[in-house]
Protein backbone atom coordinates (compact mmCIF):
# COMPACT_ATOMS: atom_id res chain seq x y z
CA UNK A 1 0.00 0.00 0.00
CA UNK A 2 2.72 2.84 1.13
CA UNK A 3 4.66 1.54 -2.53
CA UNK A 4 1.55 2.21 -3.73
CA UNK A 5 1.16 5.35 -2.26
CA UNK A 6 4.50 6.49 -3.45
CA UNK A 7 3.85 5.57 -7.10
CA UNK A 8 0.88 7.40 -7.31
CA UNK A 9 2.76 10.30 -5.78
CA UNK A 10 5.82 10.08 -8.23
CA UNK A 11 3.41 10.04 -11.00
CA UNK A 12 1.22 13.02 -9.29
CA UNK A 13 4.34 14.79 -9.71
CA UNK A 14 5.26 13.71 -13.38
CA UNK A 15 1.67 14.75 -13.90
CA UNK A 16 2.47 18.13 -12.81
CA UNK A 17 5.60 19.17 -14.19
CA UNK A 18 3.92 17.59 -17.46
CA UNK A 19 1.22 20.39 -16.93
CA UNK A 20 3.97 22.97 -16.16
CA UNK A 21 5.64 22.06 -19.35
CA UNK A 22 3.25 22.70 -21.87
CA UNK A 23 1.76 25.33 -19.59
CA UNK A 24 5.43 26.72 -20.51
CA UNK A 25 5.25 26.49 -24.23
CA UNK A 26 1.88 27.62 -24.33
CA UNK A 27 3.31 30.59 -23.19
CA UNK A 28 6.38 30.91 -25.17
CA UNK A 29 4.23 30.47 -28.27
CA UNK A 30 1.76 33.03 -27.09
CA UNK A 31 4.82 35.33 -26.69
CA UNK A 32 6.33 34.31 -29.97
CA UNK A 33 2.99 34.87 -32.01
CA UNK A 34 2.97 38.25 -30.93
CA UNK A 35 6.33 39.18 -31.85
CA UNK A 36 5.71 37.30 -35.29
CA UNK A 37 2.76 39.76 -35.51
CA UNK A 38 4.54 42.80 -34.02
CA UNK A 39 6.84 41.66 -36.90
CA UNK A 40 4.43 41.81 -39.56
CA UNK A 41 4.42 45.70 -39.46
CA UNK A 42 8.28 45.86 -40.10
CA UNK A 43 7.83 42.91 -42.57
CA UNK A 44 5.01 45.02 -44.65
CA UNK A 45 7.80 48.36 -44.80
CA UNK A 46 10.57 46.06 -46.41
CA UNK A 47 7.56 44.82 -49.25
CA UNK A 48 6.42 47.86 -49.49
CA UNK A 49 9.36 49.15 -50.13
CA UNK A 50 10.42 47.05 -53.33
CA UNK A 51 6.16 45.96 -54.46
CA UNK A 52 2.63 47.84 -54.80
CA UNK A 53 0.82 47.07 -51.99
CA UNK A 54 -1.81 45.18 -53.36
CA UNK A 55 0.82 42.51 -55.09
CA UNK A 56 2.39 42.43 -51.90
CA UNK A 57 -0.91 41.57 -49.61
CA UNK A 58 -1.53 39.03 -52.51
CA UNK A 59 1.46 36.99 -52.09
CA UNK A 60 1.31 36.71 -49.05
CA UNK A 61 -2.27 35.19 -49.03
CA UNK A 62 -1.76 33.05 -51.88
CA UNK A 63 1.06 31.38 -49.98
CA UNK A 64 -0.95 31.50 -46.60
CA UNK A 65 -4.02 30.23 -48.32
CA UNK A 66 -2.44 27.17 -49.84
CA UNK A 67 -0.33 26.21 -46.17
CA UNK A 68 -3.52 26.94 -44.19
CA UNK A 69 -6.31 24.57 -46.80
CA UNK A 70 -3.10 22.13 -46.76
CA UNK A 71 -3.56 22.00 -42.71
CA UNK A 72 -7.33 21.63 -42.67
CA UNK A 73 -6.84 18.05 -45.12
CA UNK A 74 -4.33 16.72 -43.55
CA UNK A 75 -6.35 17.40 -40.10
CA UNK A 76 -9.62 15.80 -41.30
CA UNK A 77 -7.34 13.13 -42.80
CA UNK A 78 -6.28 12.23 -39.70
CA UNK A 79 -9.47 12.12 -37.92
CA UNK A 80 -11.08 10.11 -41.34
CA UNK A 81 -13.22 12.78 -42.21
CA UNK A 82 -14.02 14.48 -45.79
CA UNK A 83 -12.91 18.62 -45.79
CA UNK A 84 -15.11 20.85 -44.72
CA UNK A 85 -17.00 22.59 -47.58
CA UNK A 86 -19.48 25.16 -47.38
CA UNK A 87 -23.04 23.29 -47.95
CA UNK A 88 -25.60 26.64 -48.20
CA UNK A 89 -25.26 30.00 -50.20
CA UNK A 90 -25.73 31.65 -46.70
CA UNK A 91 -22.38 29.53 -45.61
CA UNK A 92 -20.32 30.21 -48.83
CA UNK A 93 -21.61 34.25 -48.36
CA UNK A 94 -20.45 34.11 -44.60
CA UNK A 95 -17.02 32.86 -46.01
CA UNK A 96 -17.02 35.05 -48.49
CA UNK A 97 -17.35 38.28 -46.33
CA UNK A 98 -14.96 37.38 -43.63
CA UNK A 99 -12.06 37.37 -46.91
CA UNK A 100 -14.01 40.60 -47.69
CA UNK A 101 -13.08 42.25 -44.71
CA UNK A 102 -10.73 40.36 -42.88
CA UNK A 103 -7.90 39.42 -45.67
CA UNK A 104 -8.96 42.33 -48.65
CA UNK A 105 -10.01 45.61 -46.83
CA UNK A 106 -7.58 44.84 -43.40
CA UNK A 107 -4.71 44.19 -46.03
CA UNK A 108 -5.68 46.96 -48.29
CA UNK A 109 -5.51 49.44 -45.34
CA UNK A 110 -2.58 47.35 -44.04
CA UNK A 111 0.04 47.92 -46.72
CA UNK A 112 -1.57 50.89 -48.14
CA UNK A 113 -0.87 52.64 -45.03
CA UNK A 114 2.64 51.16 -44.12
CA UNK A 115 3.81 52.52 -47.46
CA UNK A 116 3.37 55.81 -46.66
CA UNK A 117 3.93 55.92 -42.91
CA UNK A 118 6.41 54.00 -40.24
CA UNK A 119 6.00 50.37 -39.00
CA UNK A 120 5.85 51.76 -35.05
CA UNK A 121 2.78 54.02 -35.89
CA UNK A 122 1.30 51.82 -37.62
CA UNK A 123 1.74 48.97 -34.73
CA UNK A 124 0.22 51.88 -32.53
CA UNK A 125 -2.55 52.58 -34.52
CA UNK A 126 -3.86 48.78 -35.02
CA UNK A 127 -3.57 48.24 -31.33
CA UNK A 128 -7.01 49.53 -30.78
CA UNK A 129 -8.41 46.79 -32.32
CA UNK A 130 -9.79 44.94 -29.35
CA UNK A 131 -11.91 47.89 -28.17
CA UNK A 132 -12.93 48.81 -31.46
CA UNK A 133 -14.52 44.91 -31.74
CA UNK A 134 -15.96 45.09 -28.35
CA UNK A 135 -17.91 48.50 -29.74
CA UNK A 136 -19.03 47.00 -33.01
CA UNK A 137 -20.29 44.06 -31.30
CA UNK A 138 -22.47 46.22 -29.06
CA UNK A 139 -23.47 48.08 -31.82
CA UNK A 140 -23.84 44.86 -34.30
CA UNK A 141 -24.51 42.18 -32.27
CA UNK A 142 -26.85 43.81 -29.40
CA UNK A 143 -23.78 43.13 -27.28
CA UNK A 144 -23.57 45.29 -24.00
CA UNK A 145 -20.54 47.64 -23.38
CA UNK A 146 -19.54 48.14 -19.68
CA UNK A 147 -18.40 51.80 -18.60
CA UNK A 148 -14.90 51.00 -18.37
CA UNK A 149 -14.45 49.55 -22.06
CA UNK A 150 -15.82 52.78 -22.85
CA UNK A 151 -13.67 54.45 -20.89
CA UNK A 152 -10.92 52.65 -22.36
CA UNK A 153 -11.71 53.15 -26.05
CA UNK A 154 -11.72 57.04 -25.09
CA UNK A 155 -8.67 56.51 -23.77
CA UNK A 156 -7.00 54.42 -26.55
CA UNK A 157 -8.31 56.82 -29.33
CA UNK A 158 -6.75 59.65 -27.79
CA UNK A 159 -3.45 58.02 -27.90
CA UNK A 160 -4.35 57.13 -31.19
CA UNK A 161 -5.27 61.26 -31.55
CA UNK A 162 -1.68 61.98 -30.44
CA UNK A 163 0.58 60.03 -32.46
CA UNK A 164 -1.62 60.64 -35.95
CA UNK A 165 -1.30 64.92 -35.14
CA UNK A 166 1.93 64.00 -33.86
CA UNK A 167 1.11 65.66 -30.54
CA UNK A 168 0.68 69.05 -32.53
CA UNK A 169 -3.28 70.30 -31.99
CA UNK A 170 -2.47 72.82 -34.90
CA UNK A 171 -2.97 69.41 -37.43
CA UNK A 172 -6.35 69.34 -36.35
CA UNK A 173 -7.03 72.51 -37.41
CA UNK A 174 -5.43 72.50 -40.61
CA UNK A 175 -5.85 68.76 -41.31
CA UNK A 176 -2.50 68.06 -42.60
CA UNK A 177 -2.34 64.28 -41.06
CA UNK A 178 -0.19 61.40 -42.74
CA UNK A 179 -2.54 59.59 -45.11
CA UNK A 180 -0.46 56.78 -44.35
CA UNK A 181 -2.11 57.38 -40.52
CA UNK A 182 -5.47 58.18 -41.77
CA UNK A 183 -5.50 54.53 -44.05
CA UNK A 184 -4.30 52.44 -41.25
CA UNK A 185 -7.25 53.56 -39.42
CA UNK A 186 -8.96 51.47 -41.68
CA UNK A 187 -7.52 48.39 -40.52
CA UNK A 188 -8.41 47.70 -37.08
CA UNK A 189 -11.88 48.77 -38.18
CA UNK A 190 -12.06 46.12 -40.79
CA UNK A 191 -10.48 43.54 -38.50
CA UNK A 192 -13.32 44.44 -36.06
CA UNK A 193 -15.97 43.50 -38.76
CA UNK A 194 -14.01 40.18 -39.12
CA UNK A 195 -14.58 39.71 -35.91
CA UNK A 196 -18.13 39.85 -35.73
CA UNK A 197 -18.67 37.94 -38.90
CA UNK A 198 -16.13 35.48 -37.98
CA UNK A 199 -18.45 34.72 -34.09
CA UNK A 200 -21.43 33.25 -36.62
CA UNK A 201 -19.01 31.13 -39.03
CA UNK A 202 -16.95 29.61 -36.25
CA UNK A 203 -20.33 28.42 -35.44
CA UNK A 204 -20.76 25.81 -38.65
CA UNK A 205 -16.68 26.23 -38.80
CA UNK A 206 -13.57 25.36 -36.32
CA UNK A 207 -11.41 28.22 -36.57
CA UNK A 208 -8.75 26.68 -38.67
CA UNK A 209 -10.98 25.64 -41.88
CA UNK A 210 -13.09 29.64 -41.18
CA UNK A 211 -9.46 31.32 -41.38
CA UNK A 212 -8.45 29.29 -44.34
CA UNK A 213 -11.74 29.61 -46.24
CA UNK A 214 -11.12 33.34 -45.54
CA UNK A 215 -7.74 33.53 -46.78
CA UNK A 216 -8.53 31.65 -50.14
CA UNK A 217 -11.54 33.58 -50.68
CA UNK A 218 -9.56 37.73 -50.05
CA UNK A 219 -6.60 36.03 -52.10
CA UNK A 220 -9.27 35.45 -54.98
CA UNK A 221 -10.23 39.11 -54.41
CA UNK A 222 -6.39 40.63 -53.80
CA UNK A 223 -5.32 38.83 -57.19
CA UNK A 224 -7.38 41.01 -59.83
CA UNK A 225 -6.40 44.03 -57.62
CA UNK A 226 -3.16 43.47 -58.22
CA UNK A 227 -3.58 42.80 -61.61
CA UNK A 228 -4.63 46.69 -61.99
CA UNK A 229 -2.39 47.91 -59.67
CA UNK A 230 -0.22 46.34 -62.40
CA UNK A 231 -2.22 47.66 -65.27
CA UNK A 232 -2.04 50.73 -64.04
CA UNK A 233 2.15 51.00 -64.15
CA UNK A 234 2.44 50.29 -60.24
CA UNK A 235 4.24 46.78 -61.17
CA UNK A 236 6.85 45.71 -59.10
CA UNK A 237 10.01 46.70 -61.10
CA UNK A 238 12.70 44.73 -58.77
CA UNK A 239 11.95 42.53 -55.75
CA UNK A 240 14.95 41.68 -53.98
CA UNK A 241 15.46 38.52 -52.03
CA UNK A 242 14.83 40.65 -49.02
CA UNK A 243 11.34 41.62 -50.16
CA UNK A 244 10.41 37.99 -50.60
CA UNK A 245 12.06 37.24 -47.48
CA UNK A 246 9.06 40.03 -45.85
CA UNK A 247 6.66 38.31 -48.05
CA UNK A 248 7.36 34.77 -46.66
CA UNK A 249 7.48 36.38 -42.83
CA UNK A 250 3.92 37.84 -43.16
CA UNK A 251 3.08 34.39 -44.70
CA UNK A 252 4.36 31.70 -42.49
CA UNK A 253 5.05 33.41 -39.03
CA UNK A 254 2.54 36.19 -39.12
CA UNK A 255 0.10 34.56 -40.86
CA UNK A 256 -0.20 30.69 -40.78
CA UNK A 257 2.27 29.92 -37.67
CA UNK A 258 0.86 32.65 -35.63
CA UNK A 259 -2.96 31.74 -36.16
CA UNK A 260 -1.91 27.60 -35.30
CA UNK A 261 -0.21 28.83 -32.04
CA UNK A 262 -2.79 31.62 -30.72
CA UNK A 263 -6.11 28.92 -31.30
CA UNK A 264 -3.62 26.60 -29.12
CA UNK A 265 -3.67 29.56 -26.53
CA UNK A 266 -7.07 29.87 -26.91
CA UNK A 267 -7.73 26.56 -26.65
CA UNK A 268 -5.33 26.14 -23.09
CA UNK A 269 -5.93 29.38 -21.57
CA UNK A 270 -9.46 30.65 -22.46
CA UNK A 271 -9.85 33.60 -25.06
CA UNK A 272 -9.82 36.20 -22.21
CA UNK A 273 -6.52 34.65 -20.50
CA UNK A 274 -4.75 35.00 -24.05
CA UNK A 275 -6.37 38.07 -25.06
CA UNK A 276 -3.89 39.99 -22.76
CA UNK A 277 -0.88 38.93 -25.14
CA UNK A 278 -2.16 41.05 -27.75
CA UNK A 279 -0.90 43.91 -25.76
CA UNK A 280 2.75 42.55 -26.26
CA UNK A 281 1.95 43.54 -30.14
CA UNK A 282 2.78 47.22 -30.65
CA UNK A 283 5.39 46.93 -27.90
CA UNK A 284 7.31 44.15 -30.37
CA UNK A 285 6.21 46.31 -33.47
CA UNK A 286 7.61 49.61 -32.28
CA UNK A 287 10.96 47.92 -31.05
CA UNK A 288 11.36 46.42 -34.03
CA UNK A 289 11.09 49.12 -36.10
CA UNK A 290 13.81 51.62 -34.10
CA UNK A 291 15.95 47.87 -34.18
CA UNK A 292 15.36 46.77 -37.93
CA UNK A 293 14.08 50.19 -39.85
CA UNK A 294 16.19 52.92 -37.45
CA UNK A 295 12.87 54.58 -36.68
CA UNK A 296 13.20 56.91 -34.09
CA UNK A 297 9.91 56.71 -31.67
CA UNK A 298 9.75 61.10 -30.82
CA UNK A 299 7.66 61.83 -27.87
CA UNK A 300 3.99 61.42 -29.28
CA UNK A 301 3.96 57.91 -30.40
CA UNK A 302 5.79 57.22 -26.47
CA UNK A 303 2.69 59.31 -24.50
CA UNK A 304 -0.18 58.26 -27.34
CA UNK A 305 1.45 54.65 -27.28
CA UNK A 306 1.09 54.19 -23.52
CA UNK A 307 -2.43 55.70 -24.03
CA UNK A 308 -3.21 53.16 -26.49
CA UNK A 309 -2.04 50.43 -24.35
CA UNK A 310 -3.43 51.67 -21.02
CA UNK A 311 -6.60 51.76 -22.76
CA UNK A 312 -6.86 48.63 -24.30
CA UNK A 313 -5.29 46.63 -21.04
CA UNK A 314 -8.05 48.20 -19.24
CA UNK A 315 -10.96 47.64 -21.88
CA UNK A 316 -9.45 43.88 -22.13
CA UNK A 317 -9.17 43.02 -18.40
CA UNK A 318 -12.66 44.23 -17.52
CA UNK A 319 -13.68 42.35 -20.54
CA UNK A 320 -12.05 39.31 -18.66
CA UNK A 321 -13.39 39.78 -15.28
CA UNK A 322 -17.20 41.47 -16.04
C-alpha cells in the first residue's frame, strides 16, 4: 500500500511538471505569435518598399491560403473525415465576407498605409483593435458595453489622436495628417468586422478551416487588384530577395504559424486569459522598427502609445473579469 502510495505520488508529480511544461510552451508560443505579428508591421515596410501594396498583400495570401487549406486536409485526414465545404449560399456568403473584410479591406488598409507611414505608428494605430470589436459588437450584435471599455476606447483613441497629429493640436485645425495614418485607421476597423462575422461562421466552422476559407476567398479578391495595380504601371520593377524574405514572414510566421499557435492559446488558456498577449503587439512592433528600420519613436507615439495600451489593457481586463 505505502509503494503504492509512493507511485501514485511520483506520478502526481510527473503529472504536474507535465502540466507545467506545456503550460510553458503555451506561453512561449503566445509570446512568440505576438512578436511574429509585431513583426508583420516591419515585414510590410521592407515589401512595401520594393512591391505595390496590393501585389504584396496578394502573395502573401496566396502562400498562406495554400499552407492553411493544406492544414485543414491533412487534419480531417487524420481524424477520417471528408474537408469541410461550405453546404448553403448563406455559408459560402459568410465565407465570403470574412475574406471581404478580414484578408482584402484589413490588407488593403494594411500595406496601403505602411507605405506611406512607419512600422511603429502603424503597430500603434492597429492596437485599438480589441476595443474597437468590443464597440461593433455592441453596436452589431446587441452586445452590452460596460463603462470602463468605454472608458478605455476614449482613452486608446486619444493616444491614437496623439501620435496621428503627432502631438501638434495645430494638425487638427489644418488637417495636414499622414494619409499613411489616416489609411491604417482602416484596418483595425475592418479587422473588427471580421470579428463579428467570424463569431457566426466559427459556429458551422472550427477556426482553422473559417481562417483558411477566408484567406482563399480575399486572395481570390487581392489577385485582380493586383492585376490593376499592375495595369495601371504600379508593377513591381525589382523585388529583392529581401522583399520575398518580408513576403514569406507575413506568410508563415505572421500569418499561418501565428494563427496555429494563438487557437492553441485559446484553446489552453481561455480567449480572455490570451487576449492579454495582444498587448505585447505594438510593444514588439515599435521595437522592431527603431531595431530593424532605425525609426526613431519622438515623444507622441511614447505618450499616445502608452495611451493606447493603457486603454486597451483596461478595456481587455474588464472584458475578462465582467
Amino acid at each position: 500500500m505505502l509503494q503504492g502510495l509512493r507511485r501514485s505520488g511520483a506520478d502526481g508529480r510527473v503529472t504536474n511538471d507535465a502540466q507545467q511544461a506545456d503550460r510553458a510552451g503555451i506561453y512561449c508560443k503566445l509570446v512568440l505569435t505576438t512578436f511574429f505579428w509585431g513583426g508583420t508591421f516591419v515585414a510590410a515596410r521592407f515589401a512595401v518598399h520594393e512591391a505595390p501594396p496590393f501585389f504584396a498583400a496578394s502573395c502573401r495570401f496566396a502562400i498562406a491560403a495554400v499552407v492553411l487549406m493544406a492544414l485543414v486536409a491533412r487534419q480531417a485526414q487524420r481524424r477520417g473525415e471528408a474537408v469541410p465545404v461550405p453546404r448553403s449560399l448563406r455559408e459560402v456568403l459568410g465565407l465570403f465576407f470574412l475574406g471581404l473584410t478580414g484578408i482584402f479591406c484589413y490588407n488593403a488598409f494594411f500595406f496601403s498605409g505602411l507605405k506611406l507611414t512607419g512600422a511603429a505608428n502603424g503597430s500603434l494605430i492597429v492596437a485599438i483593435n480589441p476595443l474597437l470589436t468590443a464597440v461593433l459588437s455592441a453596436w452589431w450584435l446587441r452586445e452590452r458595453i460596460r463603462p470602463l471599455q468605454g472608458a478605455g476606447l476614449a482613452v486608446s483613441l486619444a493616444g491614437v489622436g496623439v501620435i496621428v497629429t503627432r502631438g501638434d493640436p495645430g494638425v487638427l485645425r489644418t488637417l495636414t495628417f499622414n494619409h499613411g495614418d489616416l489609411l491604417l485607421l482602416g484596418a483595425p476597423l475592418s479587422w473588427a468586422a471580421y470579428s463579428i462575422l467570424g463569431k457566426r461562421a466559427m459556429g458551422t466552422f472550427s477556426p482553422l478551416v473559417a481562417t483558411a476559407y477566408a484567406a482563399l476567398s480575399g486572395t481570390l479578391l487581392l489577385i485582380p487588384a493586383a492585376a490593376l495595380e499592375a495595369l495601371g504601371g504600379a508593377g513591381p520593377h525589382h523585388f529583392s530577395i529581401l522583399g520575398w524574405v518580408a513576403i514569406l514572414q507575413l506568410a508563415l510566421l505572421g500569418t499561418v504559424a501565428g494563427f496555429v499557435w494563438w487557437y492553441e492559446g485559446v484553446q489552453a488558456l481561455g480567449a480572455s486569459r490570451a487576449a492579454l498577449f495582444v498587448n505585447l503587439v505594438p510593444l514588439f512592433g515599435t521595437l522592431l522598427a527603431a531595431l530593424l528600420l532605425g525609426e526613431r519613436l519622438g515623444w507622441p507615439q511614447l505618450w499616445g502609445g502608452m495611451l493606447v495600451i493603457a486603454g486597451v489593457c483596461g478595456g481587455t481586463v474588464r472584458l475578462k473579469t465582467g
